[in-house]
C-alpha atoms as a PDB file:
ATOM      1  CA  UNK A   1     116.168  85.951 121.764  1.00  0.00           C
ATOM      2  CA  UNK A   2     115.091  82.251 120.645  1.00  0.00           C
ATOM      3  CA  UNK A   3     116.600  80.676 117.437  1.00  0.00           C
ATOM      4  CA  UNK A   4     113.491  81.809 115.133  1.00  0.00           C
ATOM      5  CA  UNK A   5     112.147  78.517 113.478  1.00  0.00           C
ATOM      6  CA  UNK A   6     112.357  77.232 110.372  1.00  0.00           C
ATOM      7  CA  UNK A   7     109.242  75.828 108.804  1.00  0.00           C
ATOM      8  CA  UNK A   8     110.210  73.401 105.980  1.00  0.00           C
ATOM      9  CA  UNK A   9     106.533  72.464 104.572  1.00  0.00           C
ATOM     10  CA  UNK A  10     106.479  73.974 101.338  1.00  0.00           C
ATOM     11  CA  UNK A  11     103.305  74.256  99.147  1.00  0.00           C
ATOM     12  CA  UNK A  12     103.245  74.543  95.320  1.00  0.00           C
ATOM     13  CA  UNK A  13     101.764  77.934  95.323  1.00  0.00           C
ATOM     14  CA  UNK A  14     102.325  78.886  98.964  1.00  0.00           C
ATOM     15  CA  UNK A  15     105.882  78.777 100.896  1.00  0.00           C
ATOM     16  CA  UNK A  16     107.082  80.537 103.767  1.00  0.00           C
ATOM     17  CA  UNK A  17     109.903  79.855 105.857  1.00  0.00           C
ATOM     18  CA  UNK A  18     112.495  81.662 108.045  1.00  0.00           C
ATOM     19  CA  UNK A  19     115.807  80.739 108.834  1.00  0.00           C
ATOM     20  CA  UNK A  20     117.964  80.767 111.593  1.00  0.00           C
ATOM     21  CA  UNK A  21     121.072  82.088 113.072  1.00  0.00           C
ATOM     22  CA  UNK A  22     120.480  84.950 110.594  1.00  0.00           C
ATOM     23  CA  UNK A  23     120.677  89.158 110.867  1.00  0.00           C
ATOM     24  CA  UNK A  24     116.942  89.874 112.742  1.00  0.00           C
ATOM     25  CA  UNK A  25     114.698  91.727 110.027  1.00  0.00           C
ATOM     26  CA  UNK A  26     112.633  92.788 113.169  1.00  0.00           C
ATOM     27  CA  UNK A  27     115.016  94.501 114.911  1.00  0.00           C
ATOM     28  CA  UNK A  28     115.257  98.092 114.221  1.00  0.00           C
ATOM     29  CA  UNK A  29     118.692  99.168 113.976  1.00  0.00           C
ATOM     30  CA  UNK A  30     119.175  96.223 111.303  1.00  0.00           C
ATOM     31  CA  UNK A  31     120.649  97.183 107.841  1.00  0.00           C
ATOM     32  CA  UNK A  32     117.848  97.335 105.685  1.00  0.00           C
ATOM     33  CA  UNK A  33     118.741  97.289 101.722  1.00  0.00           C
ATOM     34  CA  UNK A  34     116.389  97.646  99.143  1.00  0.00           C
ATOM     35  CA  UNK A  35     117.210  95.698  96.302  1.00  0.00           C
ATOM     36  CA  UNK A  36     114.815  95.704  94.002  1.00  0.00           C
ATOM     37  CA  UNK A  37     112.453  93.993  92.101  1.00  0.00           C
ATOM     38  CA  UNK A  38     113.696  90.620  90.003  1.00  0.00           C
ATOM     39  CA  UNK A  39     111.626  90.255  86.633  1.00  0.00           C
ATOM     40  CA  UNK A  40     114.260  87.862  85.130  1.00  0.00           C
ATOM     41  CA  UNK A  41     112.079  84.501  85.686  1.00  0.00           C
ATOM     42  CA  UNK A  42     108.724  86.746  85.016  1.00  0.00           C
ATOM     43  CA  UNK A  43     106.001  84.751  83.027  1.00  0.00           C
ATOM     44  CA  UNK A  44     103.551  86.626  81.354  1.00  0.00           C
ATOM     45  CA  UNK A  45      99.792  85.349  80.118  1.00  0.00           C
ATOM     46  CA  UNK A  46      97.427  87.399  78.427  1.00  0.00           C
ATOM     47  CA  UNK A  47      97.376  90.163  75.610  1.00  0.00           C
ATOM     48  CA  UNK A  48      99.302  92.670  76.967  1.00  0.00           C
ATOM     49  CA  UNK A  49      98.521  95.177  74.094  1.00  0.00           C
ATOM     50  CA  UNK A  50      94.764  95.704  75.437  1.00  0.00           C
ATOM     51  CA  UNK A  51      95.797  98.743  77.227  1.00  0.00           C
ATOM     52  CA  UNK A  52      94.361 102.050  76.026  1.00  0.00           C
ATOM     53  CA  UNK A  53      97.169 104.573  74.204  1.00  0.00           C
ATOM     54  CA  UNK A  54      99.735 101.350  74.740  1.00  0.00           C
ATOM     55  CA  UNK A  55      99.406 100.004  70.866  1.00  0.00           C
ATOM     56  CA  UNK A  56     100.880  96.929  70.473  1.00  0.00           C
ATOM     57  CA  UNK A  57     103.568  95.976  73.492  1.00  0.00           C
ATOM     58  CA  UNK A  58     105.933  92.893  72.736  1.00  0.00           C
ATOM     59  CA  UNK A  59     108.416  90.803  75.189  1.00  0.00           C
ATOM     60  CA  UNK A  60     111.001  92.828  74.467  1.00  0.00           C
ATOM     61  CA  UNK A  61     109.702  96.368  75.097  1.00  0.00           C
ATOM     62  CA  UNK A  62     108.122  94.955  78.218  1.00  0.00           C
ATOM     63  CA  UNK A  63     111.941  94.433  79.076  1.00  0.00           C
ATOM     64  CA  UNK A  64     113.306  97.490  78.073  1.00  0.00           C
ATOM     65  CA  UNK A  65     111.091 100.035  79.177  1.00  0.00           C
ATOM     66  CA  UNK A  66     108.985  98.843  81.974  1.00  0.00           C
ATOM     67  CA  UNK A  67     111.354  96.122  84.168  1.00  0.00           C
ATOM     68  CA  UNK A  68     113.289  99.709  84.532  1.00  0.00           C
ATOM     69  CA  UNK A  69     109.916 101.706  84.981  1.00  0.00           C
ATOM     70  CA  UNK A  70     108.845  99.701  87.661  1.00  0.00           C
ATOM     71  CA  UNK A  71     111.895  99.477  89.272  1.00  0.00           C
ATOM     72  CA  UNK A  72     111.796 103.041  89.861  1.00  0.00           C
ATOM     73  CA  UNK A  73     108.685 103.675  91.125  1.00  0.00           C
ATOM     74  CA  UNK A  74     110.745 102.911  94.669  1.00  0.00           C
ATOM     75  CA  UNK A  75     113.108 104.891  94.184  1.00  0.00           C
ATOM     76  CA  UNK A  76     111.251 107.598  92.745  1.00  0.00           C
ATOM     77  CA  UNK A  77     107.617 107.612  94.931  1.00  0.00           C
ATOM     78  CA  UNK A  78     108.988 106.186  98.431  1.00  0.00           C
ATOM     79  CA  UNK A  79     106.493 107.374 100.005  1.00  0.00           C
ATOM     80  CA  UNK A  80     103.695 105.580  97.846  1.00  0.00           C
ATOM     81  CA  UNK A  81     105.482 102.269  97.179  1.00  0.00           C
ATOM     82  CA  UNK A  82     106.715 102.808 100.979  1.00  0.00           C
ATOM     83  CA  UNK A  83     109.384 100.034 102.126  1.00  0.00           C
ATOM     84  CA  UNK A  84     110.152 101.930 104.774  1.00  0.00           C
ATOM     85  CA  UNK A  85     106.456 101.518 106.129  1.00  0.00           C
ATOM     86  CA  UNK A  86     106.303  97.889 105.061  1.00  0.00           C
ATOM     87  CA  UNK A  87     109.208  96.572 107.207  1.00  0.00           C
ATOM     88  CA  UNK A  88     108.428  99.060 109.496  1.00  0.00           C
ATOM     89  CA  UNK A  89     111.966 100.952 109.269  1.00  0.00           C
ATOM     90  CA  UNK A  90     113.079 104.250 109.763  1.00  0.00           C
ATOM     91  CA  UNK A  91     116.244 103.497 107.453  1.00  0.00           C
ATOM     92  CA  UNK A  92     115.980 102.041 104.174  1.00  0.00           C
ATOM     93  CA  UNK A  93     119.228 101.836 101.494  1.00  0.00           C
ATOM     94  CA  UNK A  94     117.997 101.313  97.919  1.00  0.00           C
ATOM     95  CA  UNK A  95     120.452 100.251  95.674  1.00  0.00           C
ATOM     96  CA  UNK A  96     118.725  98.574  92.467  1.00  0.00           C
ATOM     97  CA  UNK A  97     121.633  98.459  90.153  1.00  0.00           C
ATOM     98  CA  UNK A  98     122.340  95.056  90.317  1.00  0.00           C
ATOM     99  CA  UNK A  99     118.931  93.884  89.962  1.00  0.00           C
ATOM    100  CA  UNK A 100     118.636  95.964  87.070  1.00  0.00           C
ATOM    101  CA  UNK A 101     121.255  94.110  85.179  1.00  0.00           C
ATOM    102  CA  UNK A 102     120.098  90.915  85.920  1.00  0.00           C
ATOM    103  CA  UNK A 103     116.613  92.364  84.200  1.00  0.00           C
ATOM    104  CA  UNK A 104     118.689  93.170  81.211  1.00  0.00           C
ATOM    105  CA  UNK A 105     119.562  89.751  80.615  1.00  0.00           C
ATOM    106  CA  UNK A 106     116.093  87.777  80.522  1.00  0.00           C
ATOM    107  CA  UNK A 107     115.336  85.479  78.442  1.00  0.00           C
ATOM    108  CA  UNK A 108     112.282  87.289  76.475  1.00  0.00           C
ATOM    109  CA  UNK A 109     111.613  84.100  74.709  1.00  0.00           C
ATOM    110  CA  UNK A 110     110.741  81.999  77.950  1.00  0.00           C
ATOM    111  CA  UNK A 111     108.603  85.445  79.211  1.00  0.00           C
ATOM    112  CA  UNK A 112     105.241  84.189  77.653  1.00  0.00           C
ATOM    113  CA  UNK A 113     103.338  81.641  79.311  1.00  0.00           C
ATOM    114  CA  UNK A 114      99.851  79.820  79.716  1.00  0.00           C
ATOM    115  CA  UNK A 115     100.292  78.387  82.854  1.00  0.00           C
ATOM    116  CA  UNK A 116     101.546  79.774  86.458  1.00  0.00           C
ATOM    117  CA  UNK A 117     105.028  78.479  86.971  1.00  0.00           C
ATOM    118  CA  UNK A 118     104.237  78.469  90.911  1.00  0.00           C
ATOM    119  CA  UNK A 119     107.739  79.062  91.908  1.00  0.00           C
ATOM    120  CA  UNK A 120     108.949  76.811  94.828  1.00  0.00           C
ATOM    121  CA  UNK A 121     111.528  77.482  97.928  1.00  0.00           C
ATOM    122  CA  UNK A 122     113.786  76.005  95.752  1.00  0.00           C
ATOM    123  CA  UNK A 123     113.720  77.568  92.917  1.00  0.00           C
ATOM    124  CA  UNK A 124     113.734  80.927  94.764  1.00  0.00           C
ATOM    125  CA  UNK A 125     116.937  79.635  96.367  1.00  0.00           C
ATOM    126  CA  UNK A 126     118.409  79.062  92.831  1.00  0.00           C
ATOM    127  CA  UNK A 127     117.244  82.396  91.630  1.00  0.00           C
ATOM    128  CA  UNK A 128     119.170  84.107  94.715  1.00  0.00           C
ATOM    129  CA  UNK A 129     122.371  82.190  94.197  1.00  0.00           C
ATOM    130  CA  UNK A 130     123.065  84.197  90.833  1.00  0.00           C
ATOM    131  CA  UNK A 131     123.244  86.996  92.653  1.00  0.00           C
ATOM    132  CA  UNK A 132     126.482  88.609  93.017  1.00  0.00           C
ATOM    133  CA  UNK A 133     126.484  90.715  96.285  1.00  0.00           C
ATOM    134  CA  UNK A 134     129.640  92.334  95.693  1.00  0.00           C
ATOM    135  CA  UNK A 135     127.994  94.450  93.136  1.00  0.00           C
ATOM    136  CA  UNK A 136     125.496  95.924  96.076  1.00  0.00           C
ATOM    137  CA  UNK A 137     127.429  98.695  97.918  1.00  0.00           C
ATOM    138  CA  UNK A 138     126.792  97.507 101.483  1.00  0.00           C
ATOM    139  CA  UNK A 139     128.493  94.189 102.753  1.00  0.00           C
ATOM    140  CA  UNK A 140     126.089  93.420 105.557  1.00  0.00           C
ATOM    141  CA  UNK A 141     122.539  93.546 107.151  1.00  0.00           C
ATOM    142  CA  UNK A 142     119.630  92.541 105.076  1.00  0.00           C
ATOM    143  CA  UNK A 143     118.653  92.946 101.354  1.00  0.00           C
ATOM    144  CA  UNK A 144     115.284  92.779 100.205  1.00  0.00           C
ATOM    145  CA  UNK A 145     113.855  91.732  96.575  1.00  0.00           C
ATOM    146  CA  UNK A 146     110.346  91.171  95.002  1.00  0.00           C
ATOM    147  CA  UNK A 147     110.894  88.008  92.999  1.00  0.00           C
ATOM    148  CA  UNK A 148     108.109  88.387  89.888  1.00  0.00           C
ATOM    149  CA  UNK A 149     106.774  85.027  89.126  1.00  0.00           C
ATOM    150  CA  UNK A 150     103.829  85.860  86.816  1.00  0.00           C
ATOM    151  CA  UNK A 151     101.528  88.891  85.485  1.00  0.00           C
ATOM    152  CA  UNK A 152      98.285  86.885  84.450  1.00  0.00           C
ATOM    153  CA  UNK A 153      95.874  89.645  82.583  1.00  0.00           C
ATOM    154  CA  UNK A 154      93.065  87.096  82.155  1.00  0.00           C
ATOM    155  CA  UNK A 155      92.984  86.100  85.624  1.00  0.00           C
ATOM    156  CA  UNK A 156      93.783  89.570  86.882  1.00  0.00           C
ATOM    157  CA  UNK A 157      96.365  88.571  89.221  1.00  0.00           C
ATOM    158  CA  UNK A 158     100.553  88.696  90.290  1.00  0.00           C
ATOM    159  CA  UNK A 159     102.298  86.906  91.931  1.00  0.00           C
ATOM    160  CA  UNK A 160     105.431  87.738  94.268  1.00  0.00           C
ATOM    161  CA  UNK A 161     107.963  86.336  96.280  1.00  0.00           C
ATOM    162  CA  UNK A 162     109.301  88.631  98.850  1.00  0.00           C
ATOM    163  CA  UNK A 163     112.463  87.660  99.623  1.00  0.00           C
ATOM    164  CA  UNK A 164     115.089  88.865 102.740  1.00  0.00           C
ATOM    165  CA  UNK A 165     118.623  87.744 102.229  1.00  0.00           C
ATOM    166  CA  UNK A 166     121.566  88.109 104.276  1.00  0.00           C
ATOM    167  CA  UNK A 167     124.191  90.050 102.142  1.00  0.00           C
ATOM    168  CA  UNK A 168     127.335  88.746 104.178  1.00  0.00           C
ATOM    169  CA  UNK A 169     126.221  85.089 103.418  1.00  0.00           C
ATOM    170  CA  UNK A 170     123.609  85.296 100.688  1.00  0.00           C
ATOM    171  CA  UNK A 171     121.632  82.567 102.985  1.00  0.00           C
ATOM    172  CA  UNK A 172     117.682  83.850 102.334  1.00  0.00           C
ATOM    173  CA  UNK A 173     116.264  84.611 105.872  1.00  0.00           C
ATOM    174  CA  UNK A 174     112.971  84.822 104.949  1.00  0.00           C
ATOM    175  CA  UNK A 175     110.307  83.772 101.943  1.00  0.00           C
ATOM    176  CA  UNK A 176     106.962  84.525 101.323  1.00  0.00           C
ATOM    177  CA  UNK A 177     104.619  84.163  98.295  1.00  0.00           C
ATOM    178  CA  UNK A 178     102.342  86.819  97.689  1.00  0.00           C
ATOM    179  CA  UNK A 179      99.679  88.246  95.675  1.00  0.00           C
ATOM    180  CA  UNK A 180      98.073  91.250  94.306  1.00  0.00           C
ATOM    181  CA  UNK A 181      95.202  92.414  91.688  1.00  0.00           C
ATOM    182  CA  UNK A 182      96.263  94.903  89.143  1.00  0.00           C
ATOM    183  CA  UNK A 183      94.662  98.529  88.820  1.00  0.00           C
ATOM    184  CA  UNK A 184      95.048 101.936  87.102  1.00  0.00           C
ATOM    185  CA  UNK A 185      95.247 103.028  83.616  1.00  0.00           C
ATOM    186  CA  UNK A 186      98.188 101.549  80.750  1.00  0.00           C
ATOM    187  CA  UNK A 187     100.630  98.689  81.580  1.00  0.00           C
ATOM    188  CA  UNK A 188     102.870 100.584  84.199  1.00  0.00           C
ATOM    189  CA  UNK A 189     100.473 101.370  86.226  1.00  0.00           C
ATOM    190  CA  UNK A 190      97.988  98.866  86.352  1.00  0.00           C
ATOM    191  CA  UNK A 191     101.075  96.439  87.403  1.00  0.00           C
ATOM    192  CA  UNK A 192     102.177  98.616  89.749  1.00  0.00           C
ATOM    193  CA  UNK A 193      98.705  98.339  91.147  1.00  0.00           C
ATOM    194  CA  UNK A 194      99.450  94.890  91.710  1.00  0.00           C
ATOM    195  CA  UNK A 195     102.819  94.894  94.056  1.00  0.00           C
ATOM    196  CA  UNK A 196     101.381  98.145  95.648  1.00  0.00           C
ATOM    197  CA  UNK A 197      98.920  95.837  97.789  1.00  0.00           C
ATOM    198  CA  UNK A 198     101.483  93.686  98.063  1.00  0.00           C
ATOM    199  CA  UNK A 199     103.288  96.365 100.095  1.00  0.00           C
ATOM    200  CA  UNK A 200     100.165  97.029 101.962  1.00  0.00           C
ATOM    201  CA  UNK A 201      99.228  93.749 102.816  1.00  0.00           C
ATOM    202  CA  UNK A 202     102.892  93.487 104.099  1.00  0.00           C
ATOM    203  CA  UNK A 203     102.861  96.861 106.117  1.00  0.00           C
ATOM    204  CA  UNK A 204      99.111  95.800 107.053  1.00  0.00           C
ATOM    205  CA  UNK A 205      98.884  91.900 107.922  1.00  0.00           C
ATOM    206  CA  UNK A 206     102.156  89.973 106.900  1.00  0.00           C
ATOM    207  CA  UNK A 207     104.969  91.377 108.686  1.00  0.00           C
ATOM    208  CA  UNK A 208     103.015  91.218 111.790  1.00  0.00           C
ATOM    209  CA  UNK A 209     102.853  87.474 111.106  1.00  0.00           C
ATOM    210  CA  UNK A 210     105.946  87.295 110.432  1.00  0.00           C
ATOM    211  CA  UNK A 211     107.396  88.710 113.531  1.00  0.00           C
ATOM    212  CA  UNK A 212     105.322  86.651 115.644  1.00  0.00           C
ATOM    213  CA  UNK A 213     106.908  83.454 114.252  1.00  0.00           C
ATOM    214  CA  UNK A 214     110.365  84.638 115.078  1.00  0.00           C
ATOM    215  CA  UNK A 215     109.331  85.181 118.930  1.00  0.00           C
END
């Protein structure tokens, strides 16, 4: 198979590379692990207590109770939030734990925000490197994270960074930043709305695109 390429143009809201001499993420009998998703650099804009039967909902019960919540919406509904679909996998691992104690550490007094930090490669790469892999049970193949970058209520918009690393290494093999609109009914749900069509526009259009750069 050719070396896949490596793009190194990087946009401020937009970057997308993949990197070589790496474990393939399109071939099927890779080690697939899901990882989770990584609100610890999350920014937040908007009143986040507008949310019928929610009351009043502060930095650090977003924390507490809904980094968790979401989290197990994958673990929990696999075959709505469907990862399995999205990479287009028969095998998925999920083991969240790590990213779940990297949640419990955020800063809640950096979460709010007026502006859209519009994470770069960079920054994503600095985000990965406090990882620590020997926490996740399986020593090889590829993990996979949702990096939250911002929940904007009065643009109606998140934004993701879907991120494949290699868990020998820690090397990322691939990037992407993506987007979804919120929907549904109190704060759980109507961000889950949000990384929901980010896993359809995966399953749908992106890893498609993404495969066909690696050819």
């Amino acid at each position: 198979m050719k070396n896949l390429l490596t793009i190194t143009t990087f946009l401020l809201f937009s970057s997308f590379y993949i990197l070589s001499q790496t474990p393939d993420l399109f071939n099927e009998n890779t080690t697939i692990t899901w990882l989770g998703m990584d609100f610890s650099h999350l920014k937040i804009t908007g009143d986040f207590s507008q949310f019928t039967g929610n009351g009043t909902v502060d930095e650090k019960e977003i924390k507490d109770k809904y980094f968790p919540g979401w989290n197990d919406l994958f673990v929990n509904e696999p075959n709505k939030y469907d990862i399995k679909g999205m990479l287009d996998k028969n095998n998925i691992s999920y083991d969240i734990n790590m990213i779940n104690e990297i949640n419990l550490m955020t800063d809640i007094s950096q979460m709010r925000s007026y502006n859209i930090p519009g994470y770069t490669s960079e920054d994503i790469q600095s985000f990965v490197k406090q990882y620590d892999l020997s926490k996740v049970e399986k020593k090889d193949g590829i993990g996979i994270v949702f990096i939250a970058e911002t929940f904007n209520k009065v643009n109606k918009i998140a934004y993701f960074h879907f991120v494949a690393l290699d868990l020998k290494t820690g090397n990322i093999i691939l990037q992407d930043r993506l987007s979804g609109s919120p929907q549904g009914f109190g704060i759980r749900n109507y961000w889950a709305g949000a990384f929901y069509k980010v896993i359809k526009n995966i399953d749908k259009k992106k890893y498609k695109s993404w495969e066909e750069s690696n050819l």
